[in-house]
N, C-alpha and C. Protein backbone atom coordinates (compact mmCIF):
# COMPACT_ATOMS: atom_id res chain seq x y z
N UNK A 1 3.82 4.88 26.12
CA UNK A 1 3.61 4.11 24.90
C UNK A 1 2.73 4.92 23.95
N UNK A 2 3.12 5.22 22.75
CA UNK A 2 2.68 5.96 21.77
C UNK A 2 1.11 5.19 21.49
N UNK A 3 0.53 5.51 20.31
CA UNK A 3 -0.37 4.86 19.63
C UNK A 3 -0.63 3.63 18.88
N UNK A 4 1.04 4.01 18.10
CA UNK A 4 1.36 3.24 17.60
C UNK A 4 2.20 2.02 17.78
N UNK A 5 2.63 2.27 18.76
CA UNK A 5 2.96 1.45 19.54
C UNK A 5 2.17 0.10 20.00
N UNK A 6 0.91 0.82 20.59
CA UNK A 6 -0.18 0.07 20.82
C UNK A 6 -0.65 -1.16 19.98
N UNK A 7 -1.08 -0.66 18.48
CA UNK A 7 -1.50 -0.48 17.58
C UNK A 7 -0.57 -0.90 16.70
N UNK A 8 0.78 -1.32 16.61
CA UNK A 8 1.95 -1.61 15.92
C UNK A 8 1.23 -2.78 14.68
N UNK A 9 1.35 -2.21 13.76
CA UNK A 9 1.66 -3.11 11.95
C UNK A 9 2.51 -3.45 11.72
N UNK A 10 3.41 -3.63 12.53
CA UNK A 10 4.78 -4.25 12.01
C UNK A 10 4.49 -5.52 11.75
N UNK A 11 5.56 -5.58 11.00
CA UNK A 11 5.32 -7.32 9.86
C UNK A 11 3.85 -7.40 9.49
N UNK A 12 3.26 -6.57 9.01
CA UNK A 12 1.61 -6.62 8.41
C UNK A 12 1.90 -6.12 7.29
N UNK A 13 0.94 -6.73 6.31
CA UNK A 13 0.87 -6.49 4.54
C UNK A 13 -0.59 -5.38 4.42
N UNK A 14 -0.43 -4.10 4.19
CA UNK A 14 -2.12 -3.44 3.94
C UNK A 14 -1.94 -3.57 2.55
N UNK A 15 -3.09 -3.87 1.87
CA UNK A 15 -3.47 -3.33 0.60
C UNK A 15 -4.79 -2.30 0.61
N UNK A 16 -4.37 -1.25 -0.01
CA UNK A 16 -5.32 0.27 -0.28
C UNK A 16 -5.78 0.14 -1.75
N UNK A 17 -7.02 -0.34 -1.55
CA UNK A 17 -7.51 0.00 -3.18
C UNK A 17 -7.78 1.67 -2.76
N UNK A 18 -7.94 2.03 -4.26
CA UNK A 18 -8.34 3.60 -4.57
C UNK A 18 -6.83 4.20 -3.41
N UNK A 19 -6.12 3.81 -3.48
CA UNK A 19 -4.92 4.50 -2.59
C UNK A 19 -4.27 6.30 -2.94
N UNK A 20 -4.81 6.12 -4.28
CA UNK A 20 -4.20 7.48 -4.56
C UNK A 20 -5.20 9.10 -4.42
N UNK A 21 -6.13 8.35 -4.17
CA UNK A 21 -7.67 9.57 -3.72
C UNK A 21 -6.84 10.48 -2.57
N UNK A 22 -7.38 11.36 -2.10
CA UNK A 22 -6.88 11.80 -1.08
C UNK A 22 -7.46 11.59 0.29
N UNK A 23 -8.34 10.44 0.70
CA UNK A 23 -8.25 9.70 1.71
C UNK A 23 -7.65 8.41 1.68
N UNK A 24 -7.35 7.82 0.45
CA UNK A 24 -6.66 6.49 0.67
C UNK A 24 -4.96 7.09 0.37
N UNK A 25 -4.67 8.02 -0.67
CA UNK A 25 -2.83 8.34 -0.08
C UNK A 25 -2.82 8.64 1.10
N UNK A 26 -3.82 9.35 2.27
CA UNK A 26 -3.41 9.73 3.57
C UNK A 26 -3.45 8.39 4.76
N UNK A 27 -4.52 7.07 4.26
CA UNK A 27 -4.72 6.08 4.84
C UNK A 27 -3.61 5.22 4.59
N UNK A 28 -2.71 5.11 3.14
CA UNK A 28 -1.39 4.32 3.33
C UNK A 28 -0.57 5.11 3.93
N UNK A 29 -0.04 6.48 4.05
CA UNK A 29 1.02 7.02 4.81
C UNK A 29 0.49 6.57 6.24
N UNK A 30 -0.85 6.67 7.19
CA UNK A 30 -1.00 6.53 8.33
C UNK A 30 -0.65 4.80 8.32
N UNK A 31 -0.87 4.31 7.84
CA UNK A 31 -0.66 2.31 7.89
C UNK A 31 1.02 2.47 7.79
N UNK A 32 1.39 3.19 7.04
CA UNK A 32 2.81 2.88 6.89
C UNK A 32 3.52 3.52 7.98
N UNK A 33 3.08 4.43 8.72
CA UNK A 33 3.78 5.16 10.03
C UNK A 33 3.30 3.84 10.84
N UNK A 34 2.62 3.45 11.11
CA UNK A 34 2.34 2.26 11.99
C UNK A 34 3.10 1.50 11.94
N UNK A 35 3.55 1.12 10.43
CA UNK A 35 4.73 -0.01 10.67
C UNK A 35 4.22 -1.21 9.26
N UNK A 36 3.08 -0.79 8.86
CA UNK A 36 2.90 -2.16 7.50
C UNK A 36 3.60 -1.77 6.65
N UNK A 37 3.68 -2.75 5.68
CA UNK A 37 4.44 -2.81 4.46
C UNK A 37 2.79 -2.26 3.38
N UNK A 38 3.08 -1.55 2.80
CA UNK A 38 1.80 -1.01 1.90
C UNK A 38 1.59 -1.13 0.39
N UNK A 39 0.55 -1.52 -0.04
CA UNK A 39 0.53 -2.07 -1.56
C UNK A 39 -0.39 -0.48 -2.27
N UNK A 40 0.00 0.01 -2.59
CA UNK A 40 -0.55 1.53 -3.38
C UNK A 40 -1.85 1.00 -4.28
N UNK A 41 -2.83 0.75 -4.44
CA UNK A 41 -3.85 -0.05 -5.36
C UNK A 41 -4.50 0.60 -5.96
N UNK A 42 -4.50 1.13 -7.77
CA UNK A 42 -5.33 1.69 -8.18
C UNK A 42 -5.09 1.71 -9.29
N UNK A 43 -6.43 2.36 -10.45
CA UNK A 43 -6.35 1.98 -11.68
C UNK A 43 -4.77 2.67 -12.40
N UNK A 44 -4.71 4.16 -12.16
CA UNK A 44 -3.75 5.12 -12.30
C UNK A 44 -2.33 4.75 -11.74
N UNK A 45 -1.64 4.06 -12.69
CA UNK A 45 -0.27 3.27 -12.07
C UNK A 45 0.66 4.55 -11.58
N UNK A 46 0.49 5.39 -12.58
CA UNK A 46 1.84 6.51 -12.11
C UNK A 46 1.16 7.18 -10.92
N UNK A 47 -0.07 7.67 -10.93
CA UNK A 47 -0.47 8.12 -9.25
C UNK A 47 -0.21 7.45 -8.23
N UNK A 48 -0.39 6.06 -8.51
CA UNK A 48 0.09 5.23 -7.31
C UNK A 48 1.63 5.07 -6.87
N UNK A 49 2.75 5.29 -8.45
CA UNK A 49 4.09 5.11 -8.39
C UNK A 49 4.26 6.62 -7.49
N UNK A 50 3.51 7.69 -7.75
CA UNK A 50 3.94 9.08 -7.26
C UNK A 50 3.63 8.42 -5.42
N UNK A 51 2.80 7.88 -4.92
CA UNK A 51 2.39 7.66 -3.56
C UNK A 51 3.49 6.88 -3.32
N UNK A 52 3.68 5.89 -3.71
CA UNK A 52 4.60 5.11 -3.29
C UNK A 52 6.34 5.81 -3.18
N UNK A 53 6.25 6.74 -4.10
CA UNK A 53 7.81 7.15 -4.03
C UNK A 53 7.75 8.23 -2.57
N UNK A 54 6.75 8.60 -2.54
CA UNK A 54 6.49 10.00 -1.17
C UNK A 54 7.15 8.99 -0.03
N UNK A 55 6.35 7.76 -0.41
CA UNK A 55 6.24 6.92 1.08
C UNK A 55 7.89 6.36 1.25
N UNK A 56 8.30 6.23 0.33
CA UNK A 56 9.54 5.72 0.27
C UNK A 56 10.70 6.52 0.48
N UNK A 57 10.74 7.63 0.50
CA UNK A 57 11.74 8.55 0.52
C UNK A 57 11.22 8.97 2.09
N UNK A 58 10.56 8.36 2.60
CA UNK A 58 10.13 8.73 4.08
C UNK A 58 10.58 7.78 4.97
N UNK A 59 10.78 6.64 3.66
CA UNK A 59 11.61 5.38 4.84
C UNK A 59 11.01 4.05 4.85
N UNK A 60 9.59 3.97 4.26
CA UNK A 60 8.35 3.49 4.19
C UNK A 60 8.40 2.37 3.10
N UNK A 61 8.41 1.19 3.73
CA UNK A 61 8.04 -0.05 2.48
C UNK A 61 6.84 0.23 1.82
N UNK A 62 6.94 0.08 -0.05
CA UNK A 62 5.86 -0.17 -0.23
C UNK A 62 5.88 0.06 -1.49
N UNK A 63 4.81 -0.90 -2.74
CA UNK A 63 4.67 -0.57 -3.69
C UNK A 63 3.65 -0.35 -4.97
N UNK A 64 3.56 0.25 -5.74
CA UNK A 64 2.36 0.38 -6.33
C UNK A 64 2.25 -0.58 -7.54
N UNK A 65 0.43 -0.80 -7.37
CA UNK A 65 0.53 -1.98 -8.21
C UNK A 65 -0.91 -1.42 -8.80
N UNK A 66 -1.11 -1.40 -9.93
CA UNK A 66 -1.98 -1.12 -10.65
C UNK A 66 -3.25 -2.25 -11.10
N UNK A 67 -4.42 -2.01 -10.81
CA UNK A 67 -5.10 -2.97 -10.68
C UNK A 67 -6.58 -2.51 -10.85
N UNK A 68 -7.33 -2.82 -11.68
CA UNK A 68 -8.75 -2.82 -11.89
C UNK A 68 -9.54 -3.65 -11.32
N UNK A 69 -10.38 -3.28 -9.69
CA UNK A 69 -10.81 -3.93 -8.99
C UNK A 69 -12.12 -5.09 -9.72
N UNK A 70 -12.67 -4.35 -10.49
CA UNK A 70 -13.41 -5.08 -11.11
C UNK A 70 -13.34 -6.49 -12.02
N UNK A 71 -12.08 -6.85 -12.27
CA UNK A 71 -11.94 -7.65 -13.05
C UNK A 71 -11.01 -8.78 -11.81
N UNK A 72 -11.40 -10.11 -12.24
CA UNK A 72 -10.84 -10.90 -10.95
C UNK A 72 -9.26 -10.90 -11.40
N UNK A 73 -8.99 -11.48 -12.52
CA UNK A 73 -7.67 -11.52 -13.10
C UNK A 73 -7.05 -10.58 -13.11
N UNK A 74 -7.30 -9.51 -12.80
CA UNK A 74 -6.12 -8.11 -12.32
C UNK A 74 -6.43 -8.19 -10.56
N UNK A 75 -7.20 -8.46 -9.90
CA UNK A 75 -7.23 -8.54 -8.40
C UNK A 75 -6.23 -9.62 -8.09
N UNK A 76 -6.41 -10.95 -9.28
CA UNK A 76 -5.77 -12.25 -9.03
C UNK A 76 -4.20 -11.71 -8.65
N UNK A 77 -3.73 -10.76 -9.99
CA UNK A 77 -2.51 -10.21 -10.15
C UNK A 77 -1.55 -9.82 -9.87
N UNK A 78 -2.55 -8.67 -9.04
CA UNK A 78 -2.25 -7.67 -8.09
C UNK A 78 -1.99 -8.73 -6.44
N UNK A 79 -2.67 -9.04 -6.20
CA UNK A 79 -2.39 -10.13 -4.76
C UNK A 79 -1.10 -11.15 -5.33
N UNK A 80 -1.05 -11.29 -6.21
CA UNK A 80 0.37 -12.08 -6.47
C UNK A 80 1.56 -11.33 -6.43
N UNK A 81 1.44 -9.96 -6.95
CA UNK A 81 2.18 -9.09 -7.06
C UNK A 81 3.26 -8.58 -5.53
N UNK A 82 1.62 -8.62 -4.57
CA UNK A 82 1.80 -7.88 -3.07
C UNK A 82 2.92 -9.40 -2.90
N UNK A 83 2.56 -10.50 -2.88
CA UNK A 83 3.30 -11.36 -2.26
C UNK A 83 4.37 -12.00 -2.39
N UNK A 84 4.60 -11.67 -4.03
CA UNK A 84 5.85 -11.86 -4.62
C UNK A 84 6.79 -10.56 -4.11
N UNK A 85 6.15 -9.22 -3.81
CA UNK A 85 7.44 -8.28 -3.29
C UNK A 85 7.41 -8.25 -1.86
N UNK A 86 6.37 -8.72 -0.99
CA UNK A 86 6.50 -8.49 0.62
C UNK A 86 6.37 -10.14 1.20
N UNK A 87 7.00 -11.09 0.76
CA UNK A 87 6.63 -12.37 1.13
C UNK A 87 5.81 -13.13 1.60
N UNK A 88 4.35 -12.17 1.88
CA UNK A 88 3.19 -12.64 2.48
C UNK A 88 1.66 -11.69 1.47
């Protein structure tokens, strides 16, 4: 039994704020090899669309949603967003 196996995200929703840094794009590709469905989270929509397309052409649910943590009404947004495209 692998790791991930162990450890399986399947049918799990991650959301990655700051996703497009280069520890949070490497923290959604590792969540998404596990098996979650991944929400790309950050101010920079096209950095996040660039993460999300890597992840996707790999096989990998997931999408980027642009969102200014600071403000509740873009957090509000963004969590509506994740659940309107991954049903949870």
């Amino acid at each position: 039994m692998t790791i991930f196996e162990k450890f399986s995200l399947k049918d799990k929703v991650a959301i990655v704020t700051g996703g497009v840094g280069l520890i949070g794009a490497e923290f959604c590709k590792t969540l998404a090899e596990a098996g979650a469905a991944v929400a790309v989270v950050d101010l920079n929509a096209s950095a996040s669309q660039g993460i999300v397309d890597t992840l996707t052409k790999s096989g990998y649910n997931a999408v980027a949603v642009a969102t200014d943590i600071t403000k509740p009404d873009s957090v509000n947004a963004m969590v509506d967003k994740v659940i309107s495209t991954f049903g949870r």
